[in-house]
PDB file of N, CA and C in Angstrom:
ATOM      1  N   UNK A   1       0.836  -1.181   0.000  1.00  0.00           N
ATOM      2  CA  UNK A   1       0.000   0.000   0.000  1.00  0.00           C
ATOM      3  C   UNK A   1       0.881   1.245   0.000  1.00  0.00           C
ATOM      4  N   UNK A   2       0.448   2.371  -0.786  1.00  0.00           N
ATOM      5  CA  UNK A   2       1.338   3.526  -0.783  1.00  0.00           C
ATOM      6  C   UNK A   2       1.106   4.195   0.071  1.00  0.00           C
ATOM      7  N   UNK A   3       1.901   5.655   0.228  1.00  0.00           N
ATOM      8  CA  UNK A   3       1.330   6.266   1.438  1.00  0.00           C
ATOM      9  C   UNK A   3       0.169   6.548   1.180  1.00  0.00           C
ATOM     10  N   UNK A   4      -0.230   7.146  -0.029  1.00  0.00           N
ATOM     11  CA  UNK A   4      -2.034   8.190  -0.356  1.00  0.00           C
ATOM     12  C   UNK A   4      -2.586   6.970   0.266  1.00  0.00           C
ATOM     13  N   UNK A   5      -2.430   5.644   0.096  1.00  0.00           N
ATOM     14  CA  UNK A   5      -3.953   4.864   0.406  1.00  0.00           C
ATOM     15  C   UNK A   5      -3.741   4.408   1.928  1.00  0.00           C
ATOM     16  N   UNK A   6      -2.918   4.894   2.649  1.00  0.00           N
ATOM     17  CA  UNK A   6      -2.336   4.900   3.841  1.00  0.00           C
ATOM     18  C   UNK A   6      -3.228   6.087   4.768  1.00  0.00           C
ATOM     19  N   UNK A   7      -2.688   6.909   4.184  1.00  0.00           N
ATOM     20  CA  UNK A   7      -3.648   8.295   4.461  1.00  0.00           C
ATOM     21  C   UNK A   7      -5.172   8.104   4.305  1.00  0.00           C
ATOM     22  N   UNK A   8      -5.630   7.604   3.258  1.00  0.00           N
ATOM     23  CA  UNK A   8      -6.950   7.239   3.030  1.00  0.00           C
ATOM     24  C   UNK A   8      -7.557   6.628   3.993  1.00  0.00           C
ATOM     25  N   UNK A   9      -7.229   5.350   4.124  1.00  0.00           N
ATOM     26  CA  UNK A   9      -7.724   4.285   5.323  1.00  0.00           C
ATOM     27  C   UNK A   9      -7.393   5.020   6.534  1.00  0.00           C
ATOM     28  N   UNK A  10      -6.605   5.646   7.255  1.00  0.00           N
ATOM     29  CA  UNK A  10      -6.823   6.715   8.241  1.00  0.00           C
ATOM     30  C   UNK A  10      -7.546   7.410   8.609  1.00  0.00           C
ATOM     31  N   UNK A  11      -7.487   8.317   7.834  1.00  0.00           N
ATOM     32  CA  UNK A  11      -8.813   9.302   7.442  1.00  0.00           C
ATOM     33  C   UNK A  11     -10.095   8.979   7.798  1.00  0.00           C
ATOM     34  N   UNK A  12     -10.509   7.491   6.476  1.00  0.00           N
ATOM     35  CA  UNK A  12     -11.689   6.722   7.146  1.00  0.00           C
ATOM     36  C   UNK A  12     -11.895   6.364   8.514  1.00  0.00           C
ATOM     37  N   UNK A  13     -10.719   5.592   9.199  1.00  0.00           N
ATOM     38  CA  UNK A  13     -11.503   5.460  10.321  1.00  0.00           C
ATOM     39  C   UNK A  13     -11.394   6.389  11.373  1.00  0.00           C
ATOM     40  N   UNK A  14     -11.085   7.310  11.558  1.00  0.00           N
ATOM     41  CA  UNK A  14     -10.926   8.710  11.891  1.00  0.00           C
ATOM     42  C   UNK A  14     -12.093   9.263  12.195  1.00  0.00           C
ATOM     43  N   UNK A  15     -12.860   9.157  10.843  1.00  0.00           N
ATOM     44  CA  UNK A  15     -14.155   9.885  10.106  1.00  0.00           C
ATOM     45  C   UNK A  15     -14.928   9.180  11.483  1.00  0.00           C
ATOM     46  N   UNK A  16     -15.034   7.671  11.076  1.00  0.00           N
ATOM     47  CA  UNK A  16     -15.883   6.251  11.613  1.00  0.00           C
ATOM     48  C   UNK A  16     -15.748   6.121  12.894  1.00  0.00           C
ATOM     49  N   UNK A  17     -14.706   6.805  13.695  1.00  0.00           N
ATOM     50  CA  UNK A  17     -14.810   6.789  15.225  1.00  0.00           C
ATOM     51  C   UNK A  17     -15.555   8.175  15.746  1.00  0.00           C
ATOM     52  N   UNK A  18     -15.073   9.062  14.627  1.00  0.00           N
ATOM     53  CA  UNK A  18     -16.026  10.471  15.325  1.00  0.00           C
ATOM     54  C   UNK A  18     -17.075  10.016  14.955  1.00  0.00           C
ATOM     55  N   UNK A  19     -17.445   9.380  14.235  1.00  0.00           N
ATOM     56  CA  UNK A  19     -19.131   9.485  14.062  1.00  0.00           C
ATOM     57  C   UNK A  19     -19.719   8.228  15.107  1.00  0.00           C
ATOM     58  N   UNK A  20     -19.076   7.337  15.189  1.00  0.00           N
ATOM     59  CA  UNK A  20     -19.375   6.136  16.056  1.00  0.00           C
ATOM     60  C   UNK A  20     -19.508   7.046  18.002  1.00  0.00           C
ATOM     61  N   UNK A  21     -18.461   7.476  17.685  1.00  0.00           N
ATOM     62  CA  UNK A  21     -18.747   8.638  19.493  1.00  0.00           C
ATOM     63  C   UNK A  21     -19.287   9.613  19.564  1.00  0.00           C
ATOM     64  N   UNK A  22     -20.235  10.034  18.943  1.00  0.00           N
ATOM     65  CA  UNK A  22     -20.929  11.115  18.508  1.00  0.00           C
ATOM     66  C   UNK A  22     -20.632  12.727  18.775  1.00  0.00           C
ATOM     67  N   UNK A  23     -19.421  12.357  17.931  1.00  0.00           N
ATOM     68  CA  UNK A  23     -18.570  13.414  17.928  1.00  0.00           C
ATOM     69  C   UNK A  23     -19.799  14.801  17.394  1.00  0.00           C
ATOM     70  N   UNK A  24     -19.790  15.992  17.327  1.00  0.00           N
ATOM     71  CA  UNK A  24     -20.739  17.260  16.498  1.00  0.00           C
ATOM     72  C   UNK A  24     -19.666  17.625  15.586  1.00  0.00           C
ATOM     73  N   UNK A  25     -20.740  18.204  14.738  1.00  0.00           N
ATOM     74  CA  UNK A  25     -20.131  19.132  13.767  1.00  0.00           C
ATOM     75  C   UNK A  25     -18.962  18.709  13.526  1.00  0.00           C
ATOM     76  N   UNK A  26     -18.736  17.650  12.911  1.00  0.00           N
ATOM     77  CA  UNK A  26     -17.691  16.858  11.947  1.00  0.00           C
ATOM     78  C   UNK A  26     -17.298  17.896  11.025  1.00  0.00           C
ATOM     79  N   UNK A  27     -15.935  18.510  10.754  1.00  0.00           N
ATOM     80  CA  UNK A  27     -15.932  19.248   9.395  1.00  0.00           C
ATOM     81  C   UNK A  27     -14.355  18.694   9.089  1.00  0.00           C
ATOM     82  N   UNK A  28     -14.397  18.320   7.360  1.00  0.00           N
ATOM     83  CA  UNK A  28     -13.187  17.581   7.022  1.00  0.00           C
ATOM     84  C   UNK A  28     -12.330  19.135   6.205  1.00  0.00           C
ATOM     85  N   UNK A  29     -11.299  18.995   6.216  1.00  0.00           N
ATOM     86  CA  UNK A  29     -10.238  20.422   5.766  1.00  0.00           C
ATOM     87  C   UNK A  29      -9.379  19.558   4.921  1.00  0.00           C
ATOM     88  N   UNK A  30      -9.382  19.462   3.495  1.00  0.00           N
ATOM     89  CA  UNK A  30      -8.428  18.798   2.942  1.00  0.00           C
ATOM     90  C   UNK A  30      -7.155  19.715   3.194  1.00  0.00           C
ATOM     91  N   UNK A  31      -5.867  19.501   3.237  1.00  0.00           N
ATOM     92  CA  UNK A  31      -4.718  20.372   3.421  1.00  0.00           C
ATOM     93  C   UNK A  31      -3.909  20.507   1.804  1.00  0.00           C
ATOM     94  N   UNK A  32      -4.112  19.151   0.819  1.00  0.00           N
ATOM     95  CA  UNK A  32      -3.108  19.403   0.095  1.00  0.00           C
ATOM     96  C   UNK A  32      -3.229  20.978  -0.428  1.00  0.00           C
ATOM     97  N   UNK A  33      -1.505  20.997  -0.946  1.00  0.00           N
ATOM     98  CA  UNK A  33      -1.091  22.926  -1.440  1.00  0.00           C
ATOM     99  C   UNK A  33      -1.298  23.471   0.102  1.00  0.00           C
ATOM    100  N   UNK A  34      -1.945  23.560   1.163  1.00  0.00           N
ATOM    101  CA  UNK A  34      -1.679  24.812   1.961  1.00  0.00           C
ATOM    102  C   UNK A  34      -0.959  24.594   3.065  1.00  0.00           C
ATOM    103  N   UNK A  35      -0.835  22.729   3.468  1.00  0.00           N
ATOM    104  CA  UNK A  35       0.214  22.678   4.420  1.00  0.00           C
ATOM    105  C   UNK A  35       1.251  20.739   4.496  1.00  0.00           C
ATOM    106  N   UNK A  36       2.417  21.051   4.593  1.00  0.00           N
ATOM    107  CA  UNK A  36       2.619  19.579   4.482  1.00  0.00           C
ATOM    108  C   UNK A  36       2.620  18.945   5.613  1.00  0.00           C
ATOM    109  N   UNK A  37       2.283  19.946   6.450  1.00  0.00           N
ATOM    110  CA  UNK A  37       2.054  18.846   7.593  1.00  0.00           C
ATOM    111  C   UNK A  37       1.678  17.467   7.699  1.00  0.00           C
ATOM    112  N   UNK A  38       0.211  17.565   7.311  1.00  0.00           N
ATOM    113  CA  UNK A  38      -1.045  16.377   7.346  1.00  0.00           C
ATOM    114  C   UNK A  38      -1.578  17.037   5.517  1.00  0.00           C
ATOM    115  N   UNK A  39      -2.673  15.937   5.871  1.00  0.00           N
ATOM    116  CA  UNK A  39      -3.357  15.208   4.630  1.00  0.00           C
ATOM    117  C   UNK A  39      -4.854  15.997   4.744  1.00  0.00           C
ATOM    118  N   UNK A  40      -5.042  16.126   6.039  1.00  0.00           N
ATOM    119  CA  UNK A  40      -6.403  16.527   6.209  1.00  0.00           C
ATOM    120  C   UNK A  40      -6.224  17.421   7.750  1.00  0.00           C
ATOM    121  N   UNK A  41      -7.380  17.944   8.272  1.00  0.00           N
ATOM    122  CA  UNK A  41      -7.149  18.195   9.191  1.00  0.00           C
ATOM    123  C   UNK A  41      -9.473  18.412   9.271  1.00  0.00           C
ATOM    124  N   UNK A  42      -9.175  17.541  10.443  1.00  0.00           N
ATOM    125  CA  UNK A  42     -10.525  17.133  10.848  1.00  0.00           C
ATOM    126  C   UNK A  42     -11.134  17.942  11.931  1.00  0.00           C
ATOM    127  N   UNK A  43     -12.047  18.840  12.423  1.00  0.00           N
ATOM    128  CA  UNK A  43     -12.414  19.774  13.518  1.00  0.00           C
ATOM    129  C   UNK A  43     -13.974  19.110  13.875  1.00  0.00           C
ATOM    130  N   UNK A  44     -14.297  18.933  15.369  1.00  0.00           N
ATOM    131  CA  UNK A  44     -15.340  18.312  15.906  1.00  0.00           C
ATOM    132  C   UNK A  44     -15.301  18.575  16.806  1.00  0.00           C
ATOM    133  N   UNK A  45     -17.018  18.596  17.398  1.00  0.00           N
ATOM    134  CA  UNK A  45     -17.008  19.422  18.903  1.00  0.00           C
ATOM    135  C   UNK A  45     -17.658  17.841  20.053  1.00  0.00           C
ATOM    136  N   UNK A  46     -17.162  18.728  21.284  1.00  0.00           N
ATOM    137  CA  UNK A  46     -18.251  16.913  22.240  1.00  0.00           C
ATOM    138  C   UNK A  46     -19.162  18.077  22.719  1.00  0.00           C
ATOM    139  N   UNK A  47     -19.827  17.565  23.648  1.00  0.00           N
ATOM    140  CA  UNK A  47     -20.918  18.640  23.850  1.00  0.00           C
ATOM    141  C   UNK A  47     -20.133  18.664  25.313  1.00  0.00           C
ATOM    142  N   UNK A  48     -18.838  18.600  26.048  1.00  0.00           N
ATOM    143  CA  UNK A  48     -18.137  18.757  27.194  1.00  0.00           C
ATOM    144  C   UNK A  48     -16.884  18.073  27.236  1.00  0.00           C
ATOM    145  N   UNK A  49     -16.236  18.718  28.079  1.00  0.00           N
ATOM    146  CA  UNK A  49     -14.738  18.598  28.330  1.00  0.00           C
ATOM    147  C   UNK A  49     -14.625  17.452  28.382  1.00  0.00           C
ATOM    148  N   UNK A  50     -15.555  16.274  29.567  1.00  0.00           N
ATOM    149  CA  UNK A  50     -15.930  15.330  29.770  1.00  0.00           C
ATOM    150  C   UNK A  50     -15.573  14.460  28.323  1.00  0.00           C
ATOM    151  N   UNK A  51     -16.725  14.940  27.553  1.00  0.00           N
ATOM    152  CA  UNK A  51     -16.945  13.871  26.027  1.00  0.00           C
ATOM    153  C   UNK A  51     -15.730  14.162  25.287  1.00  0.00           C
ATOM    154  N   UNK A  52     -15.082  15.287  25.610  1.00  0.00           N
ATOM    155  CA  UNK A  52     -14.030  16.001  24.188  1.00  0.00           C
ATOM    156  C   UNK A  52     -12.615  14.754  24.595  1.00  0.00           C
ATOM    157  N   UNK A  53     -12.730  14.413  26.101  1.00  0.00           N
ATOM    158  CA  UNK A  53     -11.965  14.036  26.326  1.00  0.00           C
ATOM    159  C   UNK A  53     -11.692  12.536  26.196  1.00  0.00           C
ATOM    160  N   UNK A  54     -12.507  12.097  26.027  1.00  0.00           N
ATOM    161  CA  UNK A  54     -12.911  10.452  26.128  1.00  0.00           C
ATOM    162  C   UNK A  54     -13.203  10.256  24.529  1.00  0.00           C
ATOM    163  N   UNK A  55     -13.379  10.947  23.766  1.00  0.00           N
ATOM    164  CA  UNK A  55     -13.282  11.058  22.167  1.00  0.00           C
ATOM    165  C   UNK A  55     -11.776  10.929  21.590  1.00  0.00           C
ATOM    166  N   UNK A  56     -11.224  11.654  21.931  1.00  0.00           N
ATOM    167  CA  UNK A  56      -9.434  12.043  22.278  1.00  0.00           C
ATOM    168  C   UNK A  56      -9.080  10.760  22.721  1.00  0.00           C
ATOM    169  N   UNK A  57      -9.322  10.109  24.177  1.00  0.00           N
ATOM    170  CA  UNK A  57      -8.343   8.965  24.034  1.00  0.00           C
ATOM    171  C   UNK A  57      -8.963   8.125  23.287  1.00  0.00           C
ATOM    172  N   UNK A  58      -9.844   7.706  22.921  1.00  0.00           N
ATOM    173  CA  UNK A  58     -10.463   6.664  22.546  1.00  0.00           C
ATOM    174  C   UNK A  58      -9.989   6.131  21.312  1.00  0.00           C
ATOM    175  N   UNK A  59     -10.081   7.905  20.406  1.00  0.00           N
ATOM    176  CA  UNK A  59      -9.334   8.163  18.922  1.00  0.00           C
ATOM    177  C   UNK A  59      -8.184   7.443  18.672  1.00  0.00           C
ATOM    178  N   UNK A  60      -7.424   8.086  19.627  1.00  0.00           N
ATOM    179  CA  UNK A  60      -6.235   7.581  20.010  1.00  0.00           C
ATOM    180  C   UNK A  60      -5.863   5.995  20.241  1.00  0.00           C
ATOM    181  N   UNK A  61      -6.591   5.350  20.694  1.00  0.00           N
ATOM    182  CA  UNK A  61      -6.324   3.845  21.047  1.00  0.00           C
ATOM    183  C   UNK A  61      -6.947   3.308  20.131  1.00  0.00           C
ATOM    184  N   UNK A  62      -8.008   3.483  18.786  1.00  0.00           N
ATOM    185  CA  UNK A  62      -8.080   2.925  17.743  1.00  0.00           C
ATOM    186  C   UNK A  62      -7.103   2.879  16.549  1.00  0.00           C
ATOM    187  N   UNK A  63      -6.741   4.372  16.566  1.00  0.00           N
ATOM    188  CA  UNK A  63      -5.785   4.861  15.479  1.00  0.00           C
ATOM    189  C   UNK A  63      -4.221   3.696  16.235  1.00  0.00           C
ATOM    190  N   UNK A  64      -3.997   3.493  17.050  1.00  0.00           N
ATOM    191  CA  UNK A  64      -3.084   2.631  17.535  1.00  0.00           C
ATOM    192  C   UNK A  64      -3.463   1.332  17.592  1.00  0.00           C
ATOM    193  N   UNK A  65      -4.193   0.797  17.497  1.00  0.00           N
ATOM    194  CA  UNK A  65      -4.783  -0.786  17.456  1.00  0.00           C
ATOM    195  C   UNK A  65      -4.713  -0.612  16.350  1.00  0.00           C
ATOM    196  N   UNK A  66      -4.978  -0.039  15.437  1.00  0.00           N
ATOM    197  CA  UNK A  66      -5.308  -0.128  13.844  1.00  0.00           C
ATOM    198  C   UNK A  66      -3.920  -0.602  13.279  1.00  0.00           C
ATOM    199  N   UNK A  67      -2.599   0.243  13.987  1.00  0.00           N
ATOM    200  CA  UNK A  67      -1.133  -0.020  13.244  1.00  0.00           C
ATOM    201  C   UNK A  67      -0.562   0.751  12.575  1.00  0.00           C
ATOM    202  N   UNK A  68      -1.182   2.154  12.779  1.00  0.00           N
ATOM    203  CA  UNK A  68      -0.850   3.331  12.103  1.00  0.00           C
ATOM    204  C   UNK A  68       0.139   3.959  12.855  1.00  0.00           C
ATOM    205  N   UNK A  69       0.495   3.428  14.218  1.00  0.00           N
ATOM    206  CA  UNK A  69       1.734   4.111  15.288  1.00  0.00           C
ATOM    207  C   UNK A  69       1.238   4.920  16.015  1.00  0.00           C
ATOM    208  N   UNK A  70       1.904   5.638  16.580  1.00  0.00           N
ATOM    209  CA  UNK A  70       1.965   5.878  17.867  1.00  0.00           C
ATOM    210  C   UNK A  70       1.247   7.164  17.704  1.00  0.00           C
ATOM    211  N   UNK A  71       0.210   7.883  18.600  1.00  0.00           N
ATOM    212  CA  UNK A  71      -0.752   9.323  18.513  1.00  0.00           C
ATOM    213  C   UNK A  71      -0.666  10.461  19.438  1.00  0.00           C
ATOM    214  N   UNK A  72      -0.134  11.016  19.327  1.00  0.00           N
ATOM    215  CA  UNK A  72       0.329  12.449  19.807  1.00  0.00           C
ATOM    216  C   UNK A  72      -1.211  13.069  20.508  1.00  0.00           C
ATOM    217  N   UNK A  73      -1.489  13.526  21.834  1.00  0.00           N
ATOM    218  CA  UNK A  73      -2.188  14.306  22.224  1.00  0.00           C
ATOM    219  C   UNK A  73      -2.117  14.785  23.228  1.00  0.00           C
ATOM    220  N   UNK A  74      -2.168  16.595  22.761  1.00  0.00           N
ATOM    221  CA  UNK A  74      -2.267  17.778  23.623  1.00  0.00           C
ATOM    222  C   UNK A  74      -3.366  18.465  23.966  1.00  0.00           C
ATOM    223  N   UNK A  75      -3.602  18.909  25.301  1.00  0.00           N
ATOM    224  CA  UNK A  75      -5.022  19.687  25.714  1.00  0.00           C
ATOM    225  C   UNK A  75      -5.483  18.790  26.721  1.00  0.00           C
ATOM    226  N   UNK A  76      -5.120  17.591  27.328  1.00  0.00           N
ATOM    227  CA  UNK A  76      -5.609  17.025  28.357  1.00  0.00           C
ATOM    228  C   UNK A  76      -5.161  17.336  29.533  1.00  0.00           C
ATOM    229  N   UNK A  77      -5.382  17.320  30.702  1.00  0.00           N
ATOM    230  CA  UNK A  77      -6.731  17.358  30.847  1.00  0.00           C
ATOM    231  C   UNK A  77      -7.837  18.040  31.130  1.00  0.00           C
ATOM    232  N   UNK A  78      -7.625  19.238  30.718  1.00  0.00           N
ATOM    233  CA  UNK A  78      -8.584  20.192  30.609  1.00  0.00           C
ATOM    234  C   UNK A  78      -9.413  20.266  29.666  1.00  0.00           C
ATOM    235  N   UNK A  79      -9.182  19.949  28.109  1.00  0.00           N
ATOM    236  CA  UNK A  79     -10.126  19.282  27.743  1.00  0.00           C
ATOM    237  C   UNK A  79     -11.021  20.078  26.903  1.00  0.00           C
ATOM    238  N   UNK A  80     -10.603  21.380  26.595  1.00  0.00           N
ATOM    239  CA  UNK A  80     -11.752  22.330  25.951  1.00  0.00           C
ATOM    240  C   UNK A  80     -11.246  22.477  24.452  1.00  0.00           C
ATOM    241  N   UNK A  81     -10.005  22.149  24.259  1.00  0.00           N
ATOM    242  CA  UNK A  81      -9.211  22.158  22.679  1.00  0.00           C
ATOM    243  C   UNK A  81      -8.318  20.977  23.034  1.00  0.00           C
ATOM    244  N   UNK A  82      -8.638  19.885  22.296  1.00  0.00           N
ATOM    245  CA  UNK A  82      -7.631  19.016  21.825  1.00  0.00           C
ATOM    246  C   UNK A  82      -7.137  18.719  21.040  1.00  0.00           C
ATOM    247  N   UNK A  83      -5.991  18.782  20.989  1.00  0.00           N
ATOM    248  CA  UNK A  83      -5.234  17.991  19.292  1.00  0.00           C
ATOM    249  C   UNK A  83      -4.927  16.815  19.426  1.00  0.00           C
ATOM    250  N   UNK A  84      -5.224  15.860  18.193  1.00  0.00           N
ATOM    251  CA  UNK A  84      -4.779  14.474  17.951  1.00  0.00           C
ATOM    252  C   UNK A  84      -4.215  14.080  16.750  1.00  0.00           C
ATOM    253  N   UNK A  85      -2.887  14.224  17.286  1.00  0.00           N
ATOM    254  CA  UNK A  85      -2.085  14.364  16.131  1.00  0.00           C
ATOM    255  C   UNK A  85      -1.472  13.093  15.788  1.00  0.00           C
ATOM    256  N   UNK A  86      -2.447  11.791  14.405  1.00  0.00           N
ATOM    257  CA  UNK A  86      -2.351  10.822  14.145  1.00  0.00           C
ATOM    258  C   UNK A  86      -1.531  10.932  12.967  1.00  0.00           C
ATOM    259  N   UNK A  87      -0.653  11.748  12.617  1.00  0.00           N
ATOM    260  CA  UNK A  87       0.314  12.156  11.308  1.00  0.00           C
ATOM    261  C   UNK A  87      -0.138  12.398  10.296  1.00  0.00           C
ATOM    262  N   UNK A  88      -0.587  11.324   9.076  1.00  0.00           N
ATOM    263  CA  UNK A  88      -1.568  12.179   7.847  1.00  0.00           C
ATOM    264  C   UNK A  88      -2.712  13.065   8.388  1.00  0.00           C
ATOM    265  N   UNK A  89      -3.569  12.696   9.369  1.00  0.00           N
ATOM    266  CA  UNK A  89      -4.340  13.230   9.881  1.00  0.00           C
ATOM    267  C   UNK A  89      -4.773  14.186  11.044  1.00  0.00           C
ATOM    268  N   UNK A  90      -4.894  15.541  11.269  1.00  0.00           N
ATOM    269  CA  UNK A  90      -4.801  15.492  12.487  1.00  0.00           C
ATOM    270  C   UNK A  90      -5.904  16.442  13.057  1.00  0.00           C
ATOM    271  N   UNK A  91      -6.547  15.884  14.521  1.00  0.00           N
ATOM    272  CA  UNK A  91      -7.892  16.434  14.265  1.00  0.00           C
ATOM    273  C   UNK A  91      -7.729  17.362  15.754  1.00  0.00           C
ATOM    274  N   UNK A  92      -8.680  18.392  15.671  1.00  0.00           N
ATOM    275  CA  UNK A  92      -9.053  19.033  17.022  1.00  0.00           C
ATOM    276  C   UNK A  92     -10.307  19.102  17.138  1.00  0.00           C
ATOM    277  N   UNK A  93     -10.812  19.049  18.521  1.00  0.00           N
ATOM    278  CA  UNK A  93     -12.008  18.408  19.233  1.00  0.00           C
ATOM    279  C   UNK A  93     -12.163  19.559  20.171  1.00  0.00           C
ATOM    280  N   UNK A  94     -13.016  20.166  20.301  1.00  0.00           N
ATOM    281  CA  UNK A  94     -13.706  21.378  20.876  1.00  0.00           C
ATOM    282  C   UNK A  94     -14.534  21.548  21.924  1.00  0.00           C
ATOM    283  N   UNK A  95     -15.078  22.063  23.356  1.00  0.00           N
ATOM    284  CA  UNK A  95     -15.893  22.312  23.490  1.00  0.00           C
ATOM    285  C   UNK A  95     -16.707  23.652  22.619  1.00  0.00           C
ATOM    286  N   UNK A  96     -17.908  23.731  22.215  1.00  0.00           N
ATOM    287  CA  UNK A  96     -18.383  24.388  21.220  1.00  0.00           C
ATOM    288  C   UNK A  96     -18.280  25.852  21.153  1.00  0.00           C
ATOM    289  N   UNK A  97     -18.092  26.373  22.789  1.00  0.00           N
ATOM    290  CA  UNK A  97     -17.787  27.841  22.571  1.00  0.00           C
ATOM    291  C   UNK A  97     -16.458  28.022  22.480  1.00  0.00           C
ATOM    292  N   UNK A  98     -15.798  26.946  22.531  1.00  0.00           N
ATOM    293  CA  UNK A  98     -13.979  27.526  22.218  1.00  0.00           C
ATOM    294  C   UNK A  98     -13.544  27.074  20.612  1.00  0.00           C
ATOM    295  N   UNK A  99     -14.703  26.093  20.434  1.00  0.00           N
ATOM    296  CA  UNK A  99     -14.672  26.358  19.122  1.00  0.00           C
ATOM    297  C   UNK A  99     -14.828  27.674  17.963  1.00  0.00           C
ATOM    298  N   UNK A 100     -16.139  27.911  18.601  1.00  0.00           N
ATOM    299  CA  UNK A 100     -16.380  28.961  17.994  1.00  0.00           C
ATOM    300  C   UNK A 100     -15.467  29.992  17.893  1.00  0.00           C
ATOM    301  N   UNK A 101     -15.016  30.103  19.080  1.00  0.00           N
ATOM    302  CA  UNK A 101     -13.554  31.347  19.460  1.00  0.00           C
ATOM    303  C   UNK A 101     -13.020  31.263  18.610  1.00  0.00           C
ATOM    304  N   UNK A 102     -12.280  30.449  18.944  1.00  0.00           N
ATOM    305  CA  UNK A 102     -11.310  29.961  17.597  1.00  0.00           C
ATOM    306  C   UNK A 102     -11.255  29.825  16.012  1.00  0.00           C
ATOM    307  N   UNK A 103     -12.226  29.190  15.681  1.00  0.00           N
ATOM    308  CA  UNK A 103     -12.927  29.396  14.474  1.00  0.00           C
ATOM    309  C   UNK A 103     -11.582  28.612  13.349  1.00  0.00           C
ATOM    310  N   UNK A 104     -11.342  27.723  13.604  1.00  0.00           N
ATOM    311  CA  UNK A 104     -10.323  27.023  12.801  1.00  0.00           C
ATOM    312  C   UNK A 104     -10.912  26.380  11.419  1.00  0.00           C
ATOM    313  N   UNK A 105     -11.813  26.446  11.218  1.00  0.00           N
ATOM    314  CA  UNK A 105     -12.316  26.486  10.061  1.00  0.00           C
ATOM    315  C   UNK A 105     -12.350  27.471   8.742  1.00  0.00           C
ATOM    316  N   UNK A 106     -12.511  28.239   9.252  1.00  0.00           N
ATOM    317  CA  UNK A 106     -12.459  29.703   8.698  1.00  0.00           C
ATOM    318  C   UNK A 106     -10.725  30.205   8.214  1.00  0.00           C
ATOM    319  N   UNK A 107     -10.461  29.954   9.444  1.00  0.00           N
ATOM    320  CA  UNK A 107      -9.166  30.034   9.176  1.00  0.00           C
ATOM    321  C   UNK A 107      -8.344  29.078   7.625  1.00  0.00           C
ATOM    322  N   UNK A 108      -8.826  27.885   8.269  1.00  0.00           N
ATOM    323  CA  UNK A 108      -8.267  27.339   6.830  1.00  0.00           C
ATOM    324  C   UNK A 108      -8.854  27.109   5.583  1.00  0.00           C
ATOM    325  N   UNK A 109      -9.812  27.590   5.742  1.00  0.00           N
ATOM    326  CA  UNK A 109     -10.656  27.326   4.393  1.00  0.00           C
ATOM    327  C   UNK A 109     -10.187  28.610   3.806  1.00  0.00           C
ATOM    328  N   UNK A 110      -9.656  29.312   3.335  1.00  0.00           N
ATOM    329  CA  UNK A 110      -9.455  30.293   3.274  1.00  0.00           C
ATOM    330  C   UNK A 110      -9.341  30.949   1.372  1.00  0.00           C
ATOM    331  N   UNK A 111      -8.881  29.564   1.074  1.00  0.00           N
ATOM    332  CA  UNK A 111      -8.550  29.475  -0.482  1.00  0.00           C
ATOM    333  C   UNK A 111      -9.599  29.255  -1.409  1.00  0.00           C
ATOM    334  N   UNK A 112     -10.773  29.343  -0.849  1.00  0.00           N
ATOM    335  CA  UNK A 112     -12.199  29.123  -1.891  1.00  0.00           C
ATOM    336  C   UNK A 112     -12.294  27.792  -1.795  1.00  0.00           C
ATOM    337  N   UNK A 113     -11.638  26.753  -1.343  1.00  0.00           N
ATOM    338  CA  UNK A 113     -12.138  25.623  -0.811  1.00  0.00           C
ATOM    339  C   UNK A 113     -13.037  25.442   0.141  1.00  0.00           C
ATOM    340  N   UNK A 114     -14.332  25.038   0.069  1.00  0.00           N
ATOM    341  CA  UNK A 114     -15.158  25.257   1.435  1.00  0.00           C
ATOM    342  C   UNK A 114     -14.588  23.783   1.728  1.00  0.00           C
ATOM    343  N   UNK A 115     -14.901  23.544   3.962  1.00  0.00           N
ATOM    344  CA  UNK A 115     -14.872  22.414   4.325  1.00  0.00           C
ATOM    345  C   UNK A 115     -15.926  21.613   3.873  1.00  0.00           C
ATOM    346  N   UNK A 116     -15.648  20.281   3.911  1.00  0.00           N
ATOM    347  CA  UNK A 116     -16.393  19.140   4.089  1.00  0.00           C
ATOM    348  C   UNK A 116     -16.985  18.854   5.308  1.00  0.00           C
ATOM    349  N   UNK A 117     -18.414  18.998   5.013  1.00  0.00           N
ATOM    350  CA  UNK A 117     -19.255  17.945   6.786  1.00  0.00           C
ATOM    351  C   UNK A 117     -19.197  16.656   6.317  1.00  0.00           C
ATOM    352  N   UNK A 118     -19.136  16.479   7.805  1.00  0.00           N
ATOM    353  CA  UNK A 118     -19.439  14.575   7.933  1.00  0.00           C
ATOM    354  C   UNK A 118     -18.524  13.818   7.203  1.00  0.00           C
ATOM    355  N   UNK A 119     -18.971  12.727   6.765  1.00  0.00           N
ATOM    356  CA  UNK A 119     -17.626  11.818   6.121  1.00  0.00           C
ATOM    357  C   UNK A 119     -17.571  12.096   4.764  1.00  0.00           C
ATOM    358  N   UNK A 120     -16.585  11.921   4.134  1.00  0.00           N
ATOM    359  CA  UNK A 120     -15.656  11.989   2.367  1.00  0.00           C
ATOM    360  C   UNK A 120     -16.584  11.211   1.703  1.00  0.00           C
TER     361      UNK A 120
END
């Protein structure tokens, strides 16, 4: 498998655990051209620090059972902005008014690309 279909199958189950934990407001950010970081960059809210947080590890221990290596995450345990930084992919998880603050959507959509809701 190459990397793109590496990235792909990531992505998917990425998508398939936020939606399986009922992650909100799923929005997908393709990155290619604006950053080489990641592949995508995924933004979702829990409806509490509580849920944002248990989404985060959970993410985390699938994306690692899966065999994709090892998952980077910052913002615990407080819990109101998290990053989960699974390498092609990397997502932040919100409570909804620090989302909004923030507005990381906006931010990167910036190029006349609108985001993607929900899954690809």
């Amino acid at each position: 498998m190459n990397k793109s279909d590496l990235a792909d199958e990531l992505y998917a189950l990425i998508m398939a655990q936020l939606d399986d934990d009922q992650a909100q407001e799923i929005v997908s950010i393709p990155l290619d051209g604006k950053s080489s970081v990641a592949d995508h960059m995924v933004v979702a809210s829990g409806r509490s620090s509580r849920q944002v947080a248990a989404i985060a590890q959970k993410l985390a221990e699938k994306v690692k059972q899966a065999g994709f290596g090892p998952v980077r995450i910052e913002g615990l345990p407080q819990a109101d902005w998290v990053l989960v930084d699974c390498g092609d992919v990397v997502v932040h998880l919100f409570r909804p008014e620090v989302r909004s603050f923030y507005n990381l959507e906006r931010m990167w959509s910036f190029e006349g690309g609108e985001p993607r809701q929900g899954r690809a």
